[in-house]
C-alpha atoms as a PDB file:
ATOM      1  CA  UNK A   1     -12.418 -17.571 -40.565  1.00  0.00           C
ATOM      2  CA  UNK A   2     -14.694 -20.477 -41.361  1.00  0.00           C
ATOM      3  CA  UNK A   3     -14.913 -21.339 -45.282  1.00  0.00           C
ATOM      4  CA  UNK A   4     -18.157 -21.945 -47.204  1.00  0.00           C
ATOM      5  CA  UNK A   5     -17.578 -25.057 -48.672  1.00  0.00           C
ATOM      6  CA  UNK A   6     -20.915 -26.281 -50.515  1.00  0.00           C
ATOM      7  CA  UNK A   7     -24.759 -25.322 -49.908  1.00  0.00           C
ATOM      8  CA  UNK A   8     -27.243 -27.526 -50.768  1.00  0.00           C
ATOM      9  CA  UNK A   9     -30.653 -25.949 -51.757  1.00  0.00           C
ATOM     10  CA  UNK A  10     -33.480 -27.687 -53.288  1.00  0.00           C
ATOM     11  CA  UNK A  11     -34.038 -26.567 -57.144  1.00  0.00           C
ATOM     12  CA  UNK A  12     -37.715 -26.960 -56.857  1.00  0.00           C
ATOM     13  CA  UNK A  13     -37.805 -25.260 -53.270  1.00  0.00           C
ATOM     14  CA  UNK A  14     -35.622 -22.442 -55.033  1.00  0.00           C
ATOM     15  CA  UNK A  15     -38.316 -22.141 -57.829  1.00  0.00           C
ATOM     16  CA  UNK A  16     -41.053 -22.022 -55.551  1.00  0.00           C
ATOM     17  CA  UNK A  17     -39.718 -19.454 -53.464  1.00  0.00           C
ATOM     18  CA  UNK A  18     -38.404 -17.326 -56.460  1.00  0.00           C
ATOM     19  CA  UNK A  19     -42.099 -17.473 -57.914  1.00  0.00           C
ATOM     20  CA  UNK A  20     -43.447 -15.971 -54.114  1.00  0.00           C
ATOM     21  CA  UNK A  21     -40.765 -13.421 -54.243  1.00  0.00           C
ATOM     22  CA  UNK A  22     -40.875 -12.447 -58.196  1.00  0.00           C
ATOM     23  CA  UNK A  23     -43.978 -10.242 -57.760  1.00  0.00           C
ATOM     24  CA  UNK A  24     -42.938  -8.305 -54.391  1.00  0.00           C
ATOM     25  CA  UNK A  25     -39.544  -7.644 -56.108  1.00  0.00           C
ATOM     26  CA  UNK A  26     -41.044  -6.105 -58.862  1.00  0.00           C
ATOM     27  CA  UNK A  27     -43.567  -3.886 -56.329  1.00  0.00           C
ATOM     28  CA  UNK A  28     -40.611  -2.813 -54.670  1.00  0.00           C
ATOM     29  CA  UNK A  29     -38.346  -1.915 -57.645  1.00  0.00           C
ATOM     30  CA  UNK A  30     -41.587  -0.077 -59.601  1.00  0.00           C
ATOM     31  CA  UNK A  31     -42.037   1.810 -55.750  1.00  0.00           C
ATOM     32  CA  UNK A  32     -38.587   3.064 -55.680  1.00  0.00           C
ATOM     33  CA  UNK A  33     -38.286   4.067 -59.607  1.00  0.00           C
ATOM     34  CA  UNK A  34     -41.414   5.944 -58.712  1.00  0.00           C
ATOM     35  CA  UNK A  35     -39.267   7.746 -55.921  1.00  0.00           C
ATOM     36  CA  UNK A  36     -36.412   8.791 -58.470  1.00  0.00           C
ATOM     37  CA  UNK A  37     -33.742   5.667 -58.209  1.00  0.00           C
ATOM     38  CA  UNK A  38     -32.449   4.226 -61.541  1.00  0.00           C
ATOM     39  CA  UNK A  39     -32.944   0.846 -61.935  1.00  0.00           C
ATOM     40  CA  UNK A  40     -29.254   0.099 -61.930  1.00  0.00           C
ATOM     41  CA  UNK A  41     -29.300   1.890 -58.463  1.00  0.00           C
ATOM     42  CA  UNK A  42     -32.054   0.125 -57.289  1.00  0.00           C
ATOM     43  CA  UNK A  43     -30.674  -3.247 -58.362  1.00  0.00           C
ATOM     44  CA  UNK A  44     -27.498  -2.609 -56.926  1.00  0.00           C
ATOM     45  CA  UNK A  45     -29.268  -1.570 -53.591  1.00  0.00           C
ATOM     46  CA  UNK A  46     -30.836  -4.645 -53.860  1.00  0.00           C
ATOM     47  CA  UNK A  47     -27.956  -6.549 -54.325  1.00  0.00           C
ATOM     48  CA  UNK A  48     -25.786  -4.929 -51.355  1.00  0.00           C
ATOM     49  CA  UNK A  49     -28.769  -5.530 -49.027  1.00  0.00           C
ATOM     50  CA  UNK A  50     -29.060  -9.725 -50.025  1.00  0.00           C
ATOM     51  CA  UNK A  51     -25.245  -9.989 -49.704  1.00  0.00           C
ATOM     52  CA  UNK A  52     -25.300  -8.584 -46.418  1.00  0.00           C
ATOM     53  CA  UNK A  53     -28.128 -11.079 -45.419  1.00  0.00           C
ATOM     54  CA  UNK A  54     -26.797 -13.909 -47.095  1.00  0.00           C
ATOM     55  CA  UNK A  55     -23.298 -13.229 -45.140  1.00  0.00           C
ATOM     56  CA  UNK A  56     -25.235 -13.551 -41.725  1.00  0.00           C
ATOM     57  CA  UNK A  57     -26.922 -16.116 -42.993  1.00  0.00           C
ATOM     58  CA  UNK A  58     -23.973 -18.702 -43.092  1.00  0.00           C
ATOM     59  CA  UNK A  59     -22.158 -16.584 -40.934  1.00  0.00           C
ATOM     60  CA  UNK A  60     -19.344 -15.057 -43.653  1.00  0.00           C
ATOM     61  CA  UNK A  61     -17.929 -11.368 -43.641  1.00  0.00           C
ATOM     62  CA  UNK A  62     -19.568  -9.636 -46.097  1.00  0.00           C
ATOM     63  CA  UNK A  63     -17.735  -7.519 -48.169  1.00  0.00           C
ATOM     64  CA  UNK A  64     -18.546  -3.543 -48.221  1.00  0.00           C
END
């Protein structure tokens, strides 16, 4: 198994990005609490869903 050992990620890329994603995260979490889903549901949704992307991403197991 290969081991993560560092990630370097630009803080002002990261901020940029976060402030293009803010406002479609909220969109989707106001959708789905419009569909029924707790916000603690929908966060940890959320969560499950970027974990399993982030694992392919550098190519880690992800953990279920």
């Amino acid at each position: 198994m290969e081991e993560l050992n560092s990630i370097t990620i630009s803080e002002e890329r990261l901020e940029d990005c976060r402030d293009v994603i803010e406002p479609e995260l909220q969109d989707l979490i106001h959708e789905a609490l419009k569909s029924g889903f707790s916000r603690e549901e929908i966060l940890i949704a959320v969560n499950e869903l970027v974990a399993e992307d982030f694992a392919a991403a550098v190519k880690t197991p992800s953990v279920h």
